[in-house]
C-alpha atoms as a PDB file:
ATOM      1  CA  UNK A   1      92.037  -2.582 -29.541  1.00  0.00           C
ATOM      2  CA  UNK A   2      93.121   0.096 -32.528  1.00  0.00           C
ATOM      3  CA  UNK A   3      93.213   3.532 -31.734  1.00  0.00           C
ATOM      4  CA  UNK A   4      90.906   5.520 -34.640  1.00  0.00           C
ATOM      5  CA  UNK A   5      91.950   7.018 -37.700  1.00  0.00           C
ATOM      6  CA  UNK A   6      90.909  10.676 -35.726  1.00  0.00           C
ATOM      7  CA  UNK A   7      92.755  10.156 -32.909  1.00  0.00           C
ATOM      8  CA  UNK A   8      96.250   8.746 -34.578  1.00  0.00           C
ATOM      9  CA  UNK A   9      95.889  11.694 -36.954  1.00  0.00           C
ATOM     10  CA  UNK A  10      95.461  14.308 -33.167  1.00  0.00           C
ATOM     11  CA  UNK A  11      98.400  12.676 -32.085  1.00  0.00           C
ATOM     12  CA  UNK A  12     100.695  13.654 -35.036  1.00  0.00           C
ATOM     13  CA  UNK A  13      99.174  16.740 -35.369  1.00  0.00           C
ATOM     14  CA  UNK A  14     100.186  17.827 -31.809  1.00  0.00           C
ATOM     15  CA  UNK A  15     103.218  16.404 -32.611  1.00  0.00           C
ATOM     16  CA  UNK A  16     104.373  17.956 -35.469  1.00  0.00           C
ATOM     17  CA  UNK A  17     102.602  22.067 -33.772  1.00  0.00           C
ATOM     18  CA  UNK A  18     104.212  21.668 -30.831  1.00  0.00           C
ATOM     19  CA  UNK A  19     107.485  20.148 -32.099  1.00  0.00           C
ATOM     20  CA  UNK A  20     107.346  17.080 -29.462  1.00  0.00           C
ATOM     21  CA  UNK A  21     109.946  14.107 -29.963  1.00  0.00           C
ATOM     22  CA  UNK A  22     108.573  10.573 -30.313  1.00  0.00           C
ATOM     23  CA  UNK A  23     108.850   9.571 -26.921  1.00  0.00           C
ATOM     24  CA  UNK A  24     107.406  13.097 -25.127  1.00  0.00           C
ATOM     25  CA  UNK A  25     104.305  12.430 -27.648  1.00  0.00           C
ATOM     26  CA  UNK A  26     103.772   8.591 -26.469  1.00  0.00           C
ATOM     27  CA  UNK A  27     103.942   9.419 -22.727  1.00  0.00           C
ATOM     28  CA  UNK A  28     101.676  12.256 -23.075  1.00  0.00           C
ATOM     29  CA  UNK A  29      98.558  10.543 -24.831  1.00  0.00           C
ATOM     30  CA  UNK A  30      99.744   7.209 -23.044  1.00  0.00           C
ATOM     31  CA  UNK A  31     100.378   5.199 -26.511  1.00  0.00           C
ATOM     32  CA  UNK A  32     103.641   2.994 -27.231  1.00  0.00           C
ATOM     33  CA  UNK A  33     106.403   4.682 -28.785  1.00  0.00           C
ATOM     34  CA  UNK A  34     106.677   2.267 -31.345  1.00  0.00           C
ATOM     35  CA  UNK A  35     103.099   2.602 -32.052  1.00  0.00           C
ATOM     36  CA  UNK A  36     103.594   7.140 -32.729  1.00  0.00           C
ATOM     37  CA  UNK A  37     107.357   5.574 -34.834  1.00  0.00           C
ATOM     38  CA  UNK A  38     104.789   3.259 -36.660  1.00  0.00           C
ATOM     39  CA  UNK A  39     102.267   5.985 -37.885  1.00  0.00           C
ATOM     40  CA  UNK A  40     104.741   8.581 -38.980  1.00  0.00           C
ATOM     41  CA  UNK A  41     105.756   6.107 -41.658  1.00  0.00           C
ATOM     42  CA  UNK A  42     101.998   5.021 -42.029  1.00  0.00           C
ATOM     43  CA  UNK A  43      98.688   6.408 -40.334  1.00  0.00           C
ATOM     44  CA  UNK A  44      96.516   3.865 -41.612  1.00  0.00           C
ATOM     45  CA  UNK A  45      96.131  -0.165 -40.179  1.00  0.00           C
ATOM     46  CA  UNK A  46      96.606  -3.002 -41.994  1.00  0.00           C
ATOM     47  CA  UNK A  47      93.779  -4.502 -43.127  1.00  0.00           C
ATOM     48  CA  UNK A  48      91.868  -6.880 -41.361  1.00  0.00           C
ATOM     49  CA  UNK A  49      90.224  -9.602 -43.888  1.00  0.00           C
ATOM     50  CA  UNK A  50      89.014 -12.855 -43.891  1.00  0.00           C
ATOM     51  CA  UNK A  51      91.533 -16.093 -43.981  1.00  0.00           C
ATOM     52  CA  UNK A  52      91.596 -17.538 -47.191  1.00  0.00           C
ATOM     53  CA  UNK A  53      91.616 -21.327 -46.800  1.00  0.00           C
ATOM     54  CA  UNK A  54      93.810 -23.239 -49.429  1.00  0.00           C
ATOM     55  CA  UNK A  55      91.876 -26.776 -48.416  1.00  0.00           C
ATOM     56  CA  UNK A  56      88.536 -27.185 -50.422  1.00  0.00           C
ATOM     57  CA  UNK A  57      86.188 -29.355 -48.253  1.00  0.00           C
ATOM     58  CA  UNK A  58      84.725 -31.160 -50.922  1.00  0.00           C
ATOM     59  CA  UNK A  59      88.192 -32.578 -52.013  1.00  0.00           C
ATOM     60  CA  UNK A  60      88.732 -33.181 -48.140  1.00  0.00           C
ATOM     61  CA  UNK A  61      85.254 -34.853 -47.215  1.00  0.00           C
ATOM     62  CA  UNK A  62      86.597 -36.972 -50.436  1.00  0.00           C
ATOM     63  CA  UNK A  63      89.785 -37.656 -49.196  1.00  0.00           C
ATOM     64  CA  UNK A  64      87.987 -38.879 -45.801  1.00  0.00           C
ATOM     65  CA  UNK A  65      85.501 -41.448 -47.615  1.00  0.00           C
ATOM     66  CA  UNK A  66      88.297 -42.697 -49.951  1.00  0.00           C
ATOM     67  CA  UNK A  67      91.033 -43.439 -46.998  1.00  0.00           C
ATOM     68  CA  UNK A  68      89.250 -43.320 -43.724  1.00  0.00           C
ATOM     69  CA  UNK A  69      92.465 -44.753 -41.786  1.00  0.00           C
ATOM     70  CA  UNK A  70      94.768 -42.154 -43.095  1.00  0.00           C
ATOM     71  CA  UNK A  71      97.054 -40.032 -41.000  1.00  0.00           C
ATOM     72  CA  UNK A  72      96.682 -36.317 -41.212  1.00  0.00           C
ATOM     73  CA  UNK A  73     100.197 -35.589 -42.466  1.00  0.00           C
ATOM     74  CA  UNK A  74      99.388 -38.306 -45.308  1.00  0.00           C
ATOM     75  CA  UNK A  75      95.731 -36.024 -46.196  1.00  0.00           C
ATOM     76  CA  UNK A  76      98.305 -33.237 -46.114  1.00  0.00           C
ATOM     77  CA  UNK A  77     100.628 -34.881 -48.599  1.00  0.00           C
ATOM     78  CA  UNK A  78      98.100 -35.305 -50.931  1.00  0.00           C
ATOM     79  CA  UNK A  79      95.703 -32.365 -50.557  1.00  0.00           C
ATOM     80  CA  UNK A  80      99.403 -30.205 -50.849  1.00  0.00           C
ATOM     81  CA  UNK A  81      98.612 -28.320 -47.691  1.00  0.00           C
ATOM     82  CA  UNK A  82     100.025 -28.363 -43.612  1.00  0.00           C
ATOM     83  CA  UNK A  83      98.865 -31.292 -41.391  1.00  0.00           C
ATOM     84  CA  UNK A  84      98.094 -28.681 -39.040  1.00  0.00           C
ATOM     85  CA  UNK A  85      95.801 -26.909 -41.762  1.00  0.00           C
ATOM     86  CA  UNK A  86      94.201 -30.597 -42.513  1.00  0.00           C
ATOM     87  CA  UNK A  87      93.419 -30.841 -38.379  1.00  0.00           C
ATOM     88  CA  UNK A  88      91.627 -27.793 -38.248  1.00  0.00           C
ATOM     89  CA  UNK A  89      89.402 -28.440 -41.507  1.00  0.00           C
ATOM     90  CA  UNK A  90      88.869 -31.647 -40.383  1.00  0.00           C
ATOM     91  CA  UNK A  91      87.311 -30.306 -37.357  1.00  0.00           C
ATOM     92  CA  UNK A  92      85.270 -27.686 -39.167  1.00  0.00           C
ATOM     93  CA  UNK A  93      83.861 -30.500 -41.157  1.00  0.00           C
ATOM     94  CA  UNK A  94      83.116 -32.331 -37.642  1.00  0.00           C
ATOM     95  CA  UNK A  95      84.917 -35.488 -38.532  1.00  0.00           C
ATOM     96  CA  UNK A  96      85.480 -37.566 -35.588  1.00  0.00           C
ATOM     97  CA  UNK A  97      87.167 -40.871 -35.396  1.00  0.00           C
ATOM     98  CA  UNK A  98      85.455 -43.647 -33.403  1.00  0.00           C
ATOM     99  CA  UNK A  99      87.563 -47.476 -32.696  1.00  0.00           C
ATOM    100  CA  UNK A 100      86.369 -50.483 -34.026  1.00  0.00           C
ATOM    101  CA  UNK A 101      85.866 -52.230 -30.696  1.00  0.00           C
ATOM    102  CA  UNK A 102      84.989 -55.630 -32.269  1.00  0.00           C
ATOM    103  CA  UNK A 103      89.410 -55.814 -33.322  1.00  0.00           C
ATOM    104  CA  UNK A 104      90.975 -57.418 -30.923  1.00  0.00           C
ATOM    105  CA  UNK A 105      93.222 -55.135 -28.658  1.00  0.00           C
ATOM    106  CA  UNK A 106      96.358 -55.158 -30.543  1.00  0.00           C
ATOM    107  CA  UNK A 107      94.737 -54.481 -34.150  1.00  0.00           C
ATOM    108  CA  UNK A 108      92.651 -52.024 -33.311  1.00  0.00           C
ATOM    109  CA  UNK A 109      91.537 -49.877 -36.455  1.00  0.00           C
ATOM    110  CA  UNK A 110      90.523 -46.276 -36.094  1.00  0.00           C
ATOM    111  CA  UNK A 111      87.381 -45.422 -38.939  1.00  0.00           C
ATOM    112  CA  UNK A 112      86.294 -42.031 -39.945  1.00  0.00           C
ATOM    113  CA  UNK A 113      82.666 -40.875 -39.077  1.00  0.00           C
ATOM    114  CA  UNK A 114      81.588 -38.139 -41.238  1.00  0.00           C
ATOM    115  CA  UNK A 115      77.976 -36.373 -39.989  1.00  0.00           C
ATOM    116  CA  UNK A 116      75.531 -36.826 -42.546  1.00  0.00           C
ATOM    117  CA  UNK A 117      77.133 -39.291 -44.362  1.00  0.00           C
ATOM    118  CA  UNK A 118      77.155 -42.278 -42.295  1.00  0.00           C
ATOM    119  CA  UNK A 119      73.706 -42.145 -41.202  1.00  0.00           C
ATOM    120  CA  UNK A 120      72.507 -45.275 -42.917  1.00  0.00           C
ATOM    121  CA  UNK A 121      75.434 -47.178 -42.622  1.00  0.00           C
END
């Protein structure tokens, strides 16, 4: 959890009256040294957005109807992104793969099943 802008600024303040080193000011308020090193150089956090996804789902869900036996790393190839980035889209998009149990054993064929999509079929 981040300490507050109030109390980072206290601890520098103390600091800088009572003319504490680095390491006397960490033990004192309990905080990592590196943390008091840290916000000398800069008081404020980094900020803490949302991830911006490169895949768009529609070219994805696409990608899935077009070639439904497709590795991930080939999606990847063509969508221009990581194979672990296609996995976890793919799983935000609840796309499961389900056998075709009427191949024989050895040719088994894995087929995409997309929710909402292949309700008819």
């Amino acid at each position: 959890m981040a300490y507050t802008l109030y109390f980072r600024r206290k601890i520098l303040s103390v600091r800088k009256k009572e003319g504490l080193t680095i390491a006397e000011v960490a033990a004192r308020f309990d905080v990592g040294v590196a943390s008091v090193a840290r916000w000398i150089n800069n008081i404020y956090r980094k900020p803490q957005g949302l991830r911006r996804r490169k895949i768009d789902l529609d070219a994805l869900r696409q990608d899935v109807l077009d070639y439904p036996d497709a590795y991930q790393f080939e999606r990847a190839k063509r969508l221009g992104v990581t194979q672990n980035a296609i996995f976890l889209a793919l799983r935000k998009l609840r796309v499961s793969y389900k056998k075709n149990t009427a191949a024989p054993w050895g040719e088994r064929r894995r087929t995409a099943f997309l929710p909402g999509k292949n309700q008819g079929a």
